[in-house]
PDB file of N, CA and C in Angstrom:
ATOM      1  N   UNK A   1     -10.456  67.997 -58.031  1.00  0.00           N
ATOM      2  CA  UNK A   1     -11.575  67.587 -57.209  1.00  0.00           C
ATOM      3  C   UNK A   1     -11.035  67.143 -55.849  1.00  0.00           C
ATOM      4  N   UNK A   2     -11.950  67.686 -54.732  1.00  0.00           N
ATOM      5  CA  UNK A   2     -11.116  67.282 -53.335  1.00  0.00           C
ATOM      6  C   UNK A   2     -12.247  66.021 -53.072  1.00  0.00           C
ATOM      7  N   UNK A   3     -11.433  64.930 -52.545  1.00  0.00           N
ATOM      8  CA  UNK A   3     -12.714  63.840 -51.948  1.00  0.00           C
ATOM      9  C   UNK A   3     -12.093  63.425 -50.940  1.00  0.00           C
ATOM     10  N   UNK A   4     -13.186  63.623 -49.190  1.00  0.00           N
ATOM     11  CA  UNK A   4     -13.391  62.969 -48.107  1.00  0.00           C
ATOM     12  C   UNK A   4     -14.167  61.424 -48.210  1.00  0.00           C
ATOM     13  N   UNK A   5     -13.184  60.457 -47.958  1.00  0.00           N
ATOM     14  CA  UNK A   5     -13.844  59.220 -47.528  1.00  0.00           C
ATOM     15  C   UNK A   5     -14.588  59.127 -46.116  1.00  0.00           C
ATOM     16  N   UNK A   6     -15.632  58.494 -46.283  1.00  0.00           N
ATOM     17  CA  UNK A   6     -16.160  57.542 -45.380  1.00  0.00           C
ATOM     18  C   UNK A   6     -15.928  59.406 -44.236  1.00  0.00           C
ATOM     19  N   UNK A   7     -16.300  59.858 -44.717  1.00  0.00           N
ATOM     20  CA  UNK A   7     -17.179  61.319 -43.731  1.00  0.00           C
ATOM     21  C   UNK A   7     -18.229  60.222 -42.426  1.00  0.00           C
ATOM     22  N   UNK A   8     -18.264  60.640 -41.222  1.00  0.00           N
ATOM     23  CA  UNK A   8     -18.931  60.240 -40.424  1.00  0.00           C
ATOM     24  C   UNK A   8     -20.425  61.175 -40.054  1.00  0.00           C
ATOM     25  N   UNK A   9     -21.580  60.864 -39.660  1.00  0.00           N
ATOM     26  CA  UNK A   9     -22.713  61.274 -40.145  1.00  0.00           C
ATOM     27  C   UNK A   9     -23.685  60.582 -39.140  1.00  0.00           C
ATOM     28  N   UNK A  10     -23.945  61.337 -38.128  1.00  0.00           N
ATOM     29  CA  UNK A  10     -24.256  60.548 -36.738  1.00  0.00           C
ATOM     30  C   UNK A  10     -25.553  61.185 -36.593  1.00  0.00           C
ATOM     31  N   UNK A  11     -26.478  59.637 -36.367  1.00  0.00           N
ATOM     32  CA  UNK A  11     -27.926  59.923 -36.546  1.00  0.00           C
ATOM     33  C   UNK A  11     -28.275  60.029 -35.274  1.00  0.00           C
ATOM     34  N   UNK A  12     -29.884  60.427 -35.066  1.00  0.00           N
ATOM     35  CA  UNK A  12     -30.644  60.499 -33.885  1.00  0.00           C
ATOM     36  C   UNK A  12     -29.908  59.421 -32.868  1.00  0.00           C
ATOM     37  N   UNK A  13     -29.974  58.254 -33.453  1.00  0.00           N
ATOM     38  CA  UNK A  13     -30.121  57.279 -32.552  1.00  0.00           C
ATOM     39  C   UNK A  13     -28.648  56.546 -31.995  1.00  0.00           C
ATOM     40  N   UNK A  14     -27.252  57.591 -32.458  1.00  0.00           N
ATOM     41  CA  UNK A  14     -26.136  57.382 -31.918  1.00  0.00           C
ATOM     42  C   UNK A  14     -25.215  56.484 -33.443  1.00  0.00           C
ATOM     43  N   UNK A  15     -26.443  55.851 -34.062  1.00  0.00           N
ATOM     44  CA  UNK A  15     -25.213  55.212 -34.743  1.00  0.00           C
ATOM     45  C   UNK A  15     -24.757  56.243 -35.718  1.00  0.00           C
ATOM     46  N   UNK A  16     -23.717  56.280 -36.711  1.00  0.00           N
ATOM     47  CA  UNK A  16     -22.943  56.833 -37.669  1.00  0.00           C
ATOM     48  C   UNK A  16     -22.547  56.289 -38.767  1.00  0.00           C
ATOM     49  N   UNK A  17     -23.821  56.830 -39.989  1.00  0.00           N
ATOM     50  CA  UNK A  17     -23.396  56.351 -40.995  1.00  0.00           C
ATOM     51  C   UNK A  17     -22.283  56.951 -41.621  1.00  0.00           C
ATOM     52  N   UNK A  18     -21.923  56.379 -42.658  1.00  0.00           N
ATOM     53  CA  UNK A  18     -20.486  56.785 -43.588  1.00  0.00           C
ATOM     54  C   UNK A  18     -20.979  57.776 -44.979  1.00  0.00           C
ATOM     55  N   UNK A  19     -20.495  58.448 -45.353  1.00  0.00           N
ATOM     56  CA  UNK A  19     -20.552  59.184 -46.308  1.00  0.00           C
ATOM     57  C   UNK A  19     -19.075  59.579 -47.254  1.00  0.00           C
ATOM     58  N   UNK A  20     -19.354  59.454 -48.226  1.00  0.00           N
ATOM     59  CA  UNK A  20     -17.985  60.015 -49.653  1.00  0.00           C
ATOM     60  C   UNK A  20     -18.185  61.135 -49.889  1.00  0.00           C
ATOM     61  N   UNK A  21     -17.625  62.658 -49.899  1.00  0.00           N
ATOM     62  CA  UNK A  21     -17.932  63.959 -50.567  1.00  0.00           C
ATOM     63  C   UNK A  21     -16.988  64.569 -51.771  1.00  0.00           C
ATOM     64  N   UNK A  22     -17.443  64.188 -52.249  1.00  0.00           N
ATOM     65  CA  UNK A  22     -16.340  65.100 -53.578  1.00  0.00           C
ATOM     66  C   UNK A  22     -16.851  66.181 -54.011  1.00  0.00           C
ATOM     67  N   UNK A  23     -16.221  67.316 -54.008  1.00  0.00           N
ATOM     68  CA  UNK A  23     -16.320  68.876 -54.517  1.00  0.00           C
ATOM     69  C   UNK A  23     -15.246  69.487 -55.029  1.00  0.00           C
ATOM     70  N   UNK A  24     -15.566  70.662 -55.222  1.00  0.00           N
ATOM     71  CA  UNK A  24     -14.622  71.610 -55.834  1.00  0.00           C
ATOM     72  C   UNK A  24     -13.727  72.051 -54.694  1.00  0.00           C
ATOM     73  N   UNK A  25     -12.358  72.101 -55.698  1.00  0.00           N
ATOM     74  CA  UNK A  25     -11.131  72.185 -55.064  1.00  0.00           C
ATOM     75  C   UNK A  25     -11.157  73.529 -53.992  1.00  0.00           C
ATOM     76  N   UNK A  26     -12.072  75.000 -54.946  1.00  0.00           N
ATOM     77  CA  UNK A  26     -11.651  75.820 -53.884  1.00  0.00           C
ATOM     78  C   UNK A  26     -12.753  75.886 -52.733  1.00  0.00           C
ATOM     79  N   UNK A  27     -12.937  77.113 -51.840  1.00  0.00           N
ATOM     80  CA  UNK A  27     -13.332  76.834 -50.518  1.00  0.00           C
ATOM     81  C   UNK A  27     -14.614  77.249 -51.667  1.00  0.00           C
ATOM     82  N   UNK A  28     -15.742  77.384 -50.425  1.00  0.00           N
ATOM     83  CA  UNK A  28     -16.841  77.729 -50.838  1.00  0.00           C
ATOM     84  C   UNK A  28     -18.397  77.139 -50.755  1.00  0.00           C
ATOM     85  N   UNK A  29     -19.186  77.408 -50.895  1.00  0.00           N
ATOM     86  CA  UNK A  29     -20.412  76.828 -50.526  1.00  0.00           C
ATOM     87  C   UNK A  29     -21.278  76.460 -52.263  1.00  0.00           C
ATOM     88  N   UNK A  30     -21.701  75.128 -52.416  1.00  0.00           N
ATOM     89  CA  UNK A  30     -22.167  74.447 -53.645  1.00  0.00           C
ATOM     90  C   UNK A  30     -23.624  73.868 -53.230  1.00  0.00           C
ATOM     91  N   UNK A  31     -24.533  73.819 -54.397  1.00  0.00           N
ATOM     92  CA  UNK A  31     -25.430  73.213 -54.314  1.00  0.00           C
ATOM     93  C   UNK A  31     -25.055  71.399 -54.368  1.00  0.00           C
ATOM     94  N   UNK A  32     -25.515  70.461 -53.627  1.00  0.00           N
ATOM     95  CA  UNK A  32     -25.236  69.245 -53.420  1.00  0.00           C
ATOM     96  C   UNK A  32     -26.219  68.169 -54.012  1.00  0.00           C
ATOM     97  N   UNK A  33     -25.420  67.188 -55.202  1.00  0.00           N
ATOM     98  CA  UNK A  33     -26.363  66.263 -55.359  1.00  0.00           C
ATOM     99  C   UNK A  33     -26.289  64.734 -54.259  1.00  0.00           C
ATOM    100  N   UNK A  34     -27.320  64.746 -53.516  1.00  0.00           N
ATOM    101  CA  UNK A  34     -26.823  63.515 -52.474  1.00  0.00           C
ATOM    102  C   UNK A  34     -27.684  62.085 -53.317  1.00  0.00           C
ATOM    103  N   UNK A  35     -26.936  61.268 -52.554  1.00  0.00           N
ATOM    104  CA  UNK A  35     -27.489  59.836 -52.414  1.00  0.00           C
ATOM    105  C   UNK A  35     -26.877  59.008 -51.502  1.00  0.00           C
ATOM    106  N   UNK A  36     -28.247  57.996 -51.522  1.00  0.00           N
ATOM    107  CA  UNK A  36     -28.065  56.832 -50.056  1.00  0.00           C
ATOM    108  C   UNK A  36     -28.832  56.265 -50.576  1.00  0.00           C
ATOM    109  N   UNK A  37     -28.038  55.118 -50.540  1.00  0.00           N
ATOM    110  CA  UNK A  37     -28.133  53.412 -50.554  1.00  0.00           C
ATOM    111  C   UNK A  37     -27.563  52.336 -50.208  1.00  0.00           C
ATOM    112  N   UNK A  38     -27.946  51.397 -50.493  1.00  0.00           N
ATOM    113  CA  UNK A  38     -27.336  49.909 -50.181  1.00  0.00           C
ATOM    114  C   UNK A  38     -26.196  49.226 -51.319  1.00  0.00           C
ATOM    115  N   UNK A  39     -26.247  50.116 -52.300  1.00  0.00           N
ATOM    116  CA  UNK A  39     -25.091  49.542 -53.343  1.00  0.00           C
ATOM    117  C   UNK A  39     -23.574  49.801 -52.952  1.00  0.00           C
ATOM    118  N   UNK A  40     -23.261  50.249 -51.819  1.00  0.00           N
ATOM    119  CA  UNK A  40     -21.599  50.326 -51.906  1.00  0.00           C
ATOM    120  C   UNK A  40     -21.044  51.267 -52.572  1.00  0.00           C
ATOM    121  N   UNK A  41     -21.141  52.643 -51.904  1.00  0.00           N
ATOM    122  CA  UNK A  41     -20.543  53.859 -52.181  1.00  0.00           C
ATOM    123  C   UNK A  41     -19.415  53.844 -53.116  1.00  0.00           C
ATOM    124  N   UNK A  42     -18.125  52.815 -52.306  1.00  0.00           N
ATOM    125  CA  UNK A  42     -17.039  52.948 -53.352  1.00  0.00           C
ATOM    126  C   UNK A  42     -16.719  52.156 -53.874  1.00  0.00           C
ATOM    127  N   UNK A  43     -17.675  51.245 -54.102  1.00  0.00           N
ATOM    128  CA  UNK A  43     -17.939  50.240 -55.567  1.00  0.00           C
ATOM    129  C   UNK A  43     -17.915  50.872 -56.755  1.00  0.00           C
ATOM    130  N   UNK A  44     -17.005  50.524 -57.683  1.00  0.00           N
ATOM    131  CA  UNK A  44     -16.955  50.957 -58.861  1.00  0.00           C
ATOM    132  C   UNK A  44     -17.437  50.018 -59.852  1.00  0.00           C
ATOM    133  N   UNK A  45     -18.710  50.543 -60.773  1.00  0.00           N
ATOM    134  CA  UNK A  45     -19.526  50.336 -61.271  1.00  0.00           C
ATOM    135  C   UNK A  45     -19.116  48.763 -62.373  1.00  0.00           C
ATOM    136  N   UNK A  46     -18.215  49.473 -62.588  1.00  0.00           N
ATOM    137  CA  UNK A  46     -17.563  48.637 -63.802  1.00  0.00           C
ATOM    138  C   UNK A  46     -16.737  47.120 -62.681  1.00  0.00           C
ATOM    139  N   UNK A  47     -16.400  47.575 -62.057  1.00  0.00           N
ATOM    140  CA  UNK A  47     -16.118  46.220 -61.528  1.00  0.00           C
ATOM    141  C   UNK A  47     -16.776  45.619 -60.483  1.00  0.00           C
ATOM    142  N   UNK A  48     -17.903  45.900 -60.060  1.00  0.00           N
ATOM    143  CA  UNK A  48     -19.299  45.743 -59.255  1.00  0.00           C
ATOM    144  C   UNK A  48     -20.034  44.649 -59.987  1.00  0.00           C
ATOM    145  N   UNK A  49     -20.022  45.324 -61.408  1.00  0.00           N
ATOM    146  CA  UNK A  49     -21.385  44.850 -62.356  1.00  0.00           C
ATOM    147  C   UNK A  49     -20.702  44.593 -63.684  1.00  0.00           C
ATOM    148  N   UNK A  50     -19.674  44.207 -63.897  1.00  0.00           N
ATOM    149  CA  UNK A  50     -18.823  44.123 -65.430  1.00  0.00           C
ATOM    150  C   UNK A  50     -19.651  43.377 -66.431  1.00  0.00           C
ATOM    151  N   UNK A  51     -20.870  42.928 -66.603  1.00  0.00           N
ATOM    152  CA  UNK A  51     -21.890  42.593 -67.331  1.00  0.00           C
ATOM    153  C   UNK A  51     -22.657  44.157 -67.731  1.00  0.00           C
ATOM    154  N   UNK A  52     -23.133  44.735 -66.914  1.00  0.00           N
ATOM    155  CA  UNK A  52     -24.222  45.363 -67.095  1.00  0.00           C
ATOM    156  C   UNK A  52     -23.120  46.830 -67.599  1.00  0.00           C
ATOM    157  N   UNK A  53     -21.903  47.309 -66.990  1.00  0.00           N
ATOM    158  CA  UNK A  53     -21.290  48.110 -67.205  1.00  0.00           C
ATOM    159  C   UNK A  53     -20.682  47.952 -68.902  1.00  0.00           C
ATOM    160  N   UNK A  54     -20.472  46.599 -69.643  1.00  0.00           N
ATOM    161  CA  UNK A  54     -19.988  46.650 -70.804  1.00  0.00           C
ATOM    162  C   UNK A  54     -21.354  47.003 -71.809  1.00  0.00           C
ATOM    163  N   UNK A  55     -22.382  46.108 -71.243  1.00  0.00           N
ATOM    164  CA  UNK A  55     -23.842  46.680 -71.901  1.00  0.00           C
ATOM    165  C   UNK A  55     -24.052  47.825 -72.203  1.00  0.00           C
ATOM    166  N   UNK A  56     -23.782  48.237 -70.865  1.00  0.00           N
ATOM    167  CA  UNK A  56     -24.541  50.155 -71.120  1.00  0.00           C
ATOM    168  C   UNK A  56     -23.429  51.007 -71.643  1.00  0.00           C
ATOM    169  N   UNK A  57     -22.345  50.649 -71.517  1.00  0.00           N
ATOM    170  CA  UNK A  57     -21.345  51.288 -72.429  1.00  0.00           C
ATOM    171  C   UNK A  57     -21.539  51.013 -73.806  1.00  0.00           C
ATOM    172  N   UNK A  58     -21.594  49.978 -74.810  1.00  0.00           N
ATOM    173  CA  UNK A  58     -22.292  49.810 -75.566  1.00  0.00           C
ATOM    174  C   UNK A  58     -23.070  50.105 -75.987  1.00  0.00           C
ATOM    175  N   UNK A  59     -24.244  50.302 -75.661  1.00  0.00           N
ATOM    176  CA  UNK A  59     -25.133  50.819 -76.141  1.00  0.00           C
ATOM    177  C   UNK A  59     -25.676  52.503 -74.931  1.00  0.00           C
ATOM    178  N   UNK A  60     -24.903  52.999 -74.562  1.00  0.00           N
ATOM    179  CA  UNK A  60     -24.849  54.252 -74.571  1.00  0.00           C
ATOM    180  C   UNK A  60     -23.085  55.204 -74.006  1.00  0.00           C
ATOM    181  N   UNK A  61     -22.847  55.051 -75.315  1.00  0.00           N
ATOM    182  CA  UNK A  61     -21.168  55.655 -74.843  1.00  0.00           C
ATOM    183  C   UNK A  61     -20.952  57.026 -74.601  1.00  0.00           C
ATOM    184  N   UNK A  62     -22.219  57.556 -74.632  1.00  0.00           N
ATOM    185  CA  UNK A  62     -21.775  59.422 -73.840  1.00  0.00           C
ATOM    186  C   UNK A  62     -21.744  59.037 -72.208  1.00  0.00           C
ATOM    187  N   UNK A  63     -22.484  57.893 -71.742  1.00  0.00           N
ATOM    188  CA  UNK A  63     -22.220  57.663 -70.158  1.00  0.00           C
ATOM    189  C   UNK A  63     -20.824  57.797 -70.005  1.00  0.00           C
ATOM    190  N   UNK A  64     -19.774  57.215 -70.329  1.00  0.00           N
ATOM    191  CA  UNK A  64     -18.669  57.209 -70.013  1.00  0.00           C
ATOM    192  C   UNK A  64     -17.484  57.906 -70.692  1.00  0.00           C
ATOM    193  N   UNK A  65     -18.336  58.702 -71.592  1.00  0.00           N
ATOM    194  CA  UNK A  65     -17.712  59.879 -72.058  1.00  0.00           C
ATOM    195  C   UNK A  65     -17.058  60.895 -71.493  1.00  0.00           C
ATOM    196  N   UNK A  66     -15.910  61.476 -71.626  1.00  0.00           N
ATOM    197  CA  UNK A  66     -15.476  62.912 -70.826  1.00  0.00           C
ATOM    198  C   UNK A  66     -15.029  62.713 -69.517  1.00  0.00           C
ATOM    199  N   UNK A  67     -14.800  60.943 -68.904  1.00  0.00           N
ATOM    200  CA  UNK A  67     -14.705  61.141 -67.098  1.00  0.00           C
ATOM    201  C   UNK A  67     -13.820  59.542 -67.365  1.00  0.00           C
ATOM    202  N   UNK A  68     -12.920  59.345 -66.243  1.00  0.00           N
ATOM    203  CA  UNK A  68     -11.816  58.070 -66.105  1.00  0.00           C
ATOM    204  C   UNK A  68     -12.736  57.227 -65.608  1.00  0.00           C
ATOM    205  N   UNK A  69     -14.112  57.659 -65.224  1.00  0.00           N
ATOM    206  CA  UNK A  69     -15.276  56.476 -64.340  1.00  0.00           C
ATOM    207  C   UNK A  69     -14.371  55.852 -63.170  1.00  0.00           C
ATOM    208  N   UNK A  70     -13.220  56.225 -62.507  1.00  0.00           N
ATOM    209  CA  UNK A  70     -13.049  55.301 -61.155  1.00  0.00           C
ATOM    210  C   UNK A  70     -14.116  55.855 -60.022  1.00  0.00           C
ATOM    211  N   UNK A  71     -15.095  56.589 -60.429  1.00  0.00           N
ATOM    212  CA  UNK A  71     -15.419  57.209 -59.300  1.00  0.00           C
ATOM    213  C   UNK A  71     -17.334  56.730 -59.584  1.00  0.00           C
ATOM    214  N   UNK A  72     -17.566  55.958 -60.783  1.00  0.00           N
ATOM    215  CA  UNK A  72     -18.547  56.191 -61.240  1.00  0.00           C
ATOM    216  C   UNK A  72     -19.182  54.798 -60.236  1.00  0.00           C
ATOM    217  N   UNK A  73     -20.328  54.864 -59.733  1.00  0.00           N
ATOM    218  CA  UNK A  73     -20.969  53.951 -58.924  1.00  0.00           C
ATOM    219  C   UNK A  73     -22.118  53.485 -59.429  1.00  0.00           C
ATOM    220  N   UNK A  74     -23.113  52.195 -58.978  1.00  0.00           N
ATOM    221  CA  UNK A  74     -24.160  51.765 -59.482  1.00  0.00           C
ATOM    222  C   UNK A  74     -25.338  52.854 -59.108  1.00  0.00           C
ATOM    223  N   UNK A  75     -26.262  53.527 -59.679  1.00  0.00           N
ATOM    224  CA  UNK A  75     -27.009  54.436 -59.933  1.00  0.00           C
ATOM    225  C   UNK A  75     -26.925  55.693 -59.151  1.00  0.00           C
ATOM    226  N   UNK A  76     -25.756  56.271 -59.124  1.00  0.00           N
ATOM    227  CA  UNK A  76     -25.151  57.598 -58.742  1.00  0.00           C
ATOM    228  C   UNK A  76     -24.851  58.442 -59.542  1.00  0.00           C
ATOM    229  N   UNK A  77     -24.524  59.463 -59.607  1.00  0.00           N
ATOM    230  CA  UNK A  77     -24.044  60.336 -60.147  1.00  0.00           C
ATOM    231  C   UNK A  77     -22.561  60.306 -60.910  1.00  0.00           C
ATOM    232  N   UNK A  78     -21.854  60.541 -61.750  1.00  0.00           N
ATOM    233  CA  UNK A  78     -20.218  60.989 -61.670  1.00  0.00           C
ATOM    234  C   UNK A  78     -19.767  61.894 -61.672  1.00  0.00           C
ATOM    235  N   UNK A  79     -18.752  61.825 -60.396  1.00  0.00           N
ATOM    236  CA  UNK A  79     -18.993  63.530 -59.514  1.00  0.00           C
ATOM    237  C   UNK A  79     -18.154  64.351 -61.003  1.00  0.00           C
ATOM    238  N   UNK A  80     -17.271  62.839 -61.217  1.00  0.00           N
ATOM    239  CA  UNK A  80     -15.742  63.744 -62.563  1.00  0.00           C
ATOM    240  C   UNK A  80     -16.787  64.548 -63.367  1.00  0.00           C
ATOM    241  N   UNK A  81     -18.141  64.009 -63.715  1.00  0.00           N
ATOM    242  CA  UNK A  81     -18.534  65.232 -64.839  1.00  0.00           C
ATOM    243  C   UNK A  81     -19.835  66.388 -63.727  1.00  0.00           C
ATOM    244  N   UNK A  82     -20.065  66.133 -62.593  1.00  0.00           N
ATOM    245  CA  UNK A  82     -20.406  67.389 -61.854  1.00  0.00           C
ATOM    246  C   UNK A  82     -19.736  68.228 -60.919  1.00  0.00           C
ATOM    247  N   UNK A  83     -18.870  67.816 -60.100  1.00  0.00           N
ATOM    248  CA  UNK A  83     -18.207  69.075 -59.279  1.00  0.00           C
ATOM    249  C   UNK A  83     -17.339  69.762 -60.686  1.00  0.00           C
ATOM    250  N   UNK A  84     -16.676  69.511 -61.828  1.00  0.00           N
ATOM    251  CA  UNK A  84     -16.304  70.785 -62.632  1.00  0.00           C
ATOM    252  C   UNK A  84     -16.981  71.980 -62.691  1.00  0.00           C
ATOM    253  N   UNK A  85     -18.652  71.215 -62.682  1.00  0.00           N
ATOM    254  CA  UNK A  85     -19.859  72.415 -62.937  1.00  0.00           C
ATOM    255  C   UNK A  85     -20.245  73.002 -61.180  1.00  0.00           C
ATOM    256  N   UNK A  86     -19.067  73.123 -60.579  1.00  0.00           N
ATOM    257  CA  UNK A  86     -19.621  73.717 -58.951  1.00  0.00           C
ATOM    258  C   UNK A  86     -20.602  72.850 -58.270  1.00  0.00           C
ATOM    259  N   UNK A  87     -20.926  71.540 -58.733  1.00  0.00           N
ATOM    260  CA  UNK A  87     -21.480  71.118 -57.346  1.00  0.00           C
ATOM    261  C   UNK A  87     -20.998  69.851 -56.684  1.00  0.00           C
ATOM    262  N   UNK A  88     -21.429  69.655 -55.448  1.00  0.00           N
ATOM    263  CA  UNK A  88     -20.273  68.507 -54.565  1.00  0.00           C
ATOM    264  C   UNK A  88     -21.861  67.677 -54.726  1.00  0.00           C
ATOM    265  N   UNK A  89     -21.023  66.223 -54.823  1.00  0.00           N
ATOM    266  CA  UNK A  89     -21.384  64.993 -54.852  1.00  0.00           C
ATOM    267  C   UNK A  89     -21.194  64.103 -53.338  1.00  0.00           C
ATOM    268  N   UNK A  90     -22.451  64.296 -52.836  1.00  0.00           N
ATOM    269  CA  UNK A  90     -22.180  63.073 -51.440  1.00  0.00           C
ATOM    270  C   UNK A  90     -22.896  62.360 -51.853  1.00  0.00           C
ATOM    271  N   UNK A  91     -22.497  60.698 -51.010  1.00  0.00           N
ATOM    272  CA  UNK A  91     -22.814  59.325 -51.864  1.00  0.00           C
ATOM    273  C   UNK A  91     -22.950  58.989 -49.840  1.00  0.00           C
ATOM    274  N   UNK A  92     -23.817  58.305 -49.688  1.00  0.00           N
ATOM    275  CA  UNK A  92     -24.067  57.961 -47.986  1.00  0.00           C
ATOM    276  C   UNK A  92     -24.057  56.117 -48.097  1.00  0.00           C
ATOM    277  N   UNK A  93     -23.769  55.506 -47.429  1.00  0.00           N
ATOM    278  CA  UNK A  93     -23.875  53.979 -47.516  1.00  0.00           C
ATOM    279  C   UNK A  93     -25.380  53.780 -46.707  1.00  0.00           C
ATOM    280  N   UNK A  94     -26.515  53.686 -46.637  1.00  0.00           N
ATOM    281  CA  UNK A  94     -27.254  53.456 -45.857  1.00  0.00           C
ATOM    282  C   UNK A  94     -26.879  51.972 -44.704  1.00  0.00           C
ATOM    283  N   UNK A  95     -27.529  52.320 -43.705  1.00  0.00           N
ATOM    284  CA  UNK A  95     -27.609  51.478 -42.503  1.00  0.00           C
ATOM    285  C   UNK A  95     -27.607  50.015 -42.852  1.00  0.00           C
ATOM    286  N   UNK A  96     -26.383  49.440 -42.381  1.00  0.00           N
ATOM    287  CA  UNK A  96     -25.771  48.110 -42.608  1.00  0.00           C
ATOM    288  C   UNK A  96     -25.173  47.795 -44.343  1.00  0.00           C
ATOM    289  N   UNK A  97     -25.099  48.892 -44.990  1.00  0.00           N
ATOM    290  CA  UNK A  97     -24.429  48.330 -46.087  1.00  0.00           C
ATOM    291  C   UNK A  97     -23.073  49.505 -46.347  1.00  0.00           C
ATOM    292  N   UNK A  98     -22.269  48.417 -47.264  1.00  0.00           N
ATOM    293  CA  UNK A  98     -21.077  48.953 -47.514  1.00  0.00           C
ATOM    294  C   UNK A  98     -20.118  49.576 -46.054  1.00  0.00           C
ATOM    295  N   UNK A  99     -19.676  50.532 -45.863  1.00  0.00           N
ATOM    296  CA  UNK A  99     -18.916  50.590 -44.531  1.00  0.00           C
ATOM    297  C   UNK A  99     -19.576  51.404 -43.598  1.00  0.00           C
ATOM    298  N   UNK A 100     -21.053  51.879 -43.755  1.00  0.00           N
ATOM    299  CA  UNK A 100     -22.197  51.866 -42.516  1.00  0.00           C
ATOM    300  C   UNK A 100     -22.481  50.798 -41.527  1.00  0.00           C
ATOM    301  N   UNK A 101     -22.538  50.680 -40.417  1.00  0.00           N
ATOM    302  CA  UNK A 101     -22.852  49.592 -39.526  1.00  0.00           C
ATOM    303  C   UNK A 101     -24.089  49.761 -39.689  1.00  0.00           C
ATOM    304  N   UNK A 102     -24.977  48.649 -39.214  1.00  0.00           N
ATOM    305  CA  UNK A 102     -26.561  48.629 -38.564  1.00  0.00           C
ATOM    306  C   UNK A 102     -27.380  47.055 -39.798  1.00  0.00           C
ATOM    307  N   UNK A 103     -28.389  47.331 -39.728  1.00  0.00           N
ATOM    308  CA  UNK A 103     -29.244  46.380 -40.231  1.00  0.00           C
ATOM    309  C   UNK A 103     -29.442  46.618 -41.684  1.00  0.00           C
ATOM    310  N   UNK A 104     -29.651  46.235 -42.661  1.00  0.00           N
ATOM    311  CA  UNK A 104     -30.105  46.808 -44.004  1.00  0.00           C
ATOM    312  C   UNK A 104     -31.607  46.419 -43.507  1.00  0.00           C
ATOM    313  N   UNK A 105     -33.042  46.859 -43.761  1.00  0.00           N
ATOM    314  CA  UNK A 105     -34.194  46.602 -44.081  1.00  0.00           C
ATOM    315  C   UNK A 105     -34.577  47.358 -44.933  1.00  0.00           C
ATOM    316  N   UNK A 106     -34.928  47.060 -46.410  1.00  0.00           N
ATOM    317  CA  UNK A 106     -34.507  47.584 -47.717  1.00  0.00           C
ATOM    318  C   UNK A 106     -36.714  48.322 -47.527  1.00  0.00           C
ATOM    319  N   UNK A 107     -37.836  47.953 -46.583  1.00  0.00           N
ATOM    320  CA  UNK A 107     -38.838  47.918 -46.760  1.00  0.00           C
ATOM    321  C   UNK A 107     -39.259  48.222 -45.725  1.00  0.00           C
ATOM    322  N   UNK A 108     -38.520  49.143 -44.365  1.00  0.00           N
ATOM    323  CA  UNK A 108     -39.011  49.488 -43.262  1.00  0.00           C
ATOM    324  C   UNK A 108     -39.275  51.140 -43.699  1.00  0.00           C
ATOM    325  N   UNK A 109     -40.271  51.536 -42.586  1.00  0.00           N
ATOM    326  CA  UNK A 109     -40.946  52.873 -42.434  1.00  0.00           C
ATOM    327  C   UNK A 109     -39.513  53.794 -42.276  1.00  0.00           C
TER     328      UNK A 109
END
């Protein structure tokens, strides 16, 4: 799996949010599962949330089945069990969280 940190991603209005891309090693063009939020792209789940991560392992252990989870984040995808299947995983920090600059307003238009 190839992964670009903190990809730069420059909006209308000049600022530049951050983005993570992980895909398949060879060249080529993939269908993309994205996400953007305020949880901290390269927060890892398990040590983010080590309450809620021993829970849901517990009581659902195919989540963390088949993948090392360093890559696994709070309600994202894990790219370890989708780019095998050809598609790239971008993860975006939205505006003012994690290593995006700007304001968070979790309830604006």
């Amino acid at each position: 799996m190839r992964i670009d940190w903190d990809v730069p991603i420059k909006m209308d209005d000049g600022l530049v949010l951050r983005a993570d891309v992980y895909r398949p090693e060879k060249e080529g063009r993939f269908p993309v599962i994205l996400s953007y939020g305020p949880y901290a792209k390269g927060l890892a789940f398990q040590d983010g949330y080590p309450s809620a991560w021993q829970r849901m392992v517990a009581e659902h252990p195919d989540v963390a089945y088949g993948s090392t989870n360093q890559y696994q984040s709070w309600e994202v995808v894990d790219p370890e069990k989708w780019v095998p299947d050809g598609y790239a995983c971008v993860r975006v920090d939205s505006r003012g969280a994690g290593r995006s600059p700007g304001y968070i307003d979790h309830f604006s238009p």
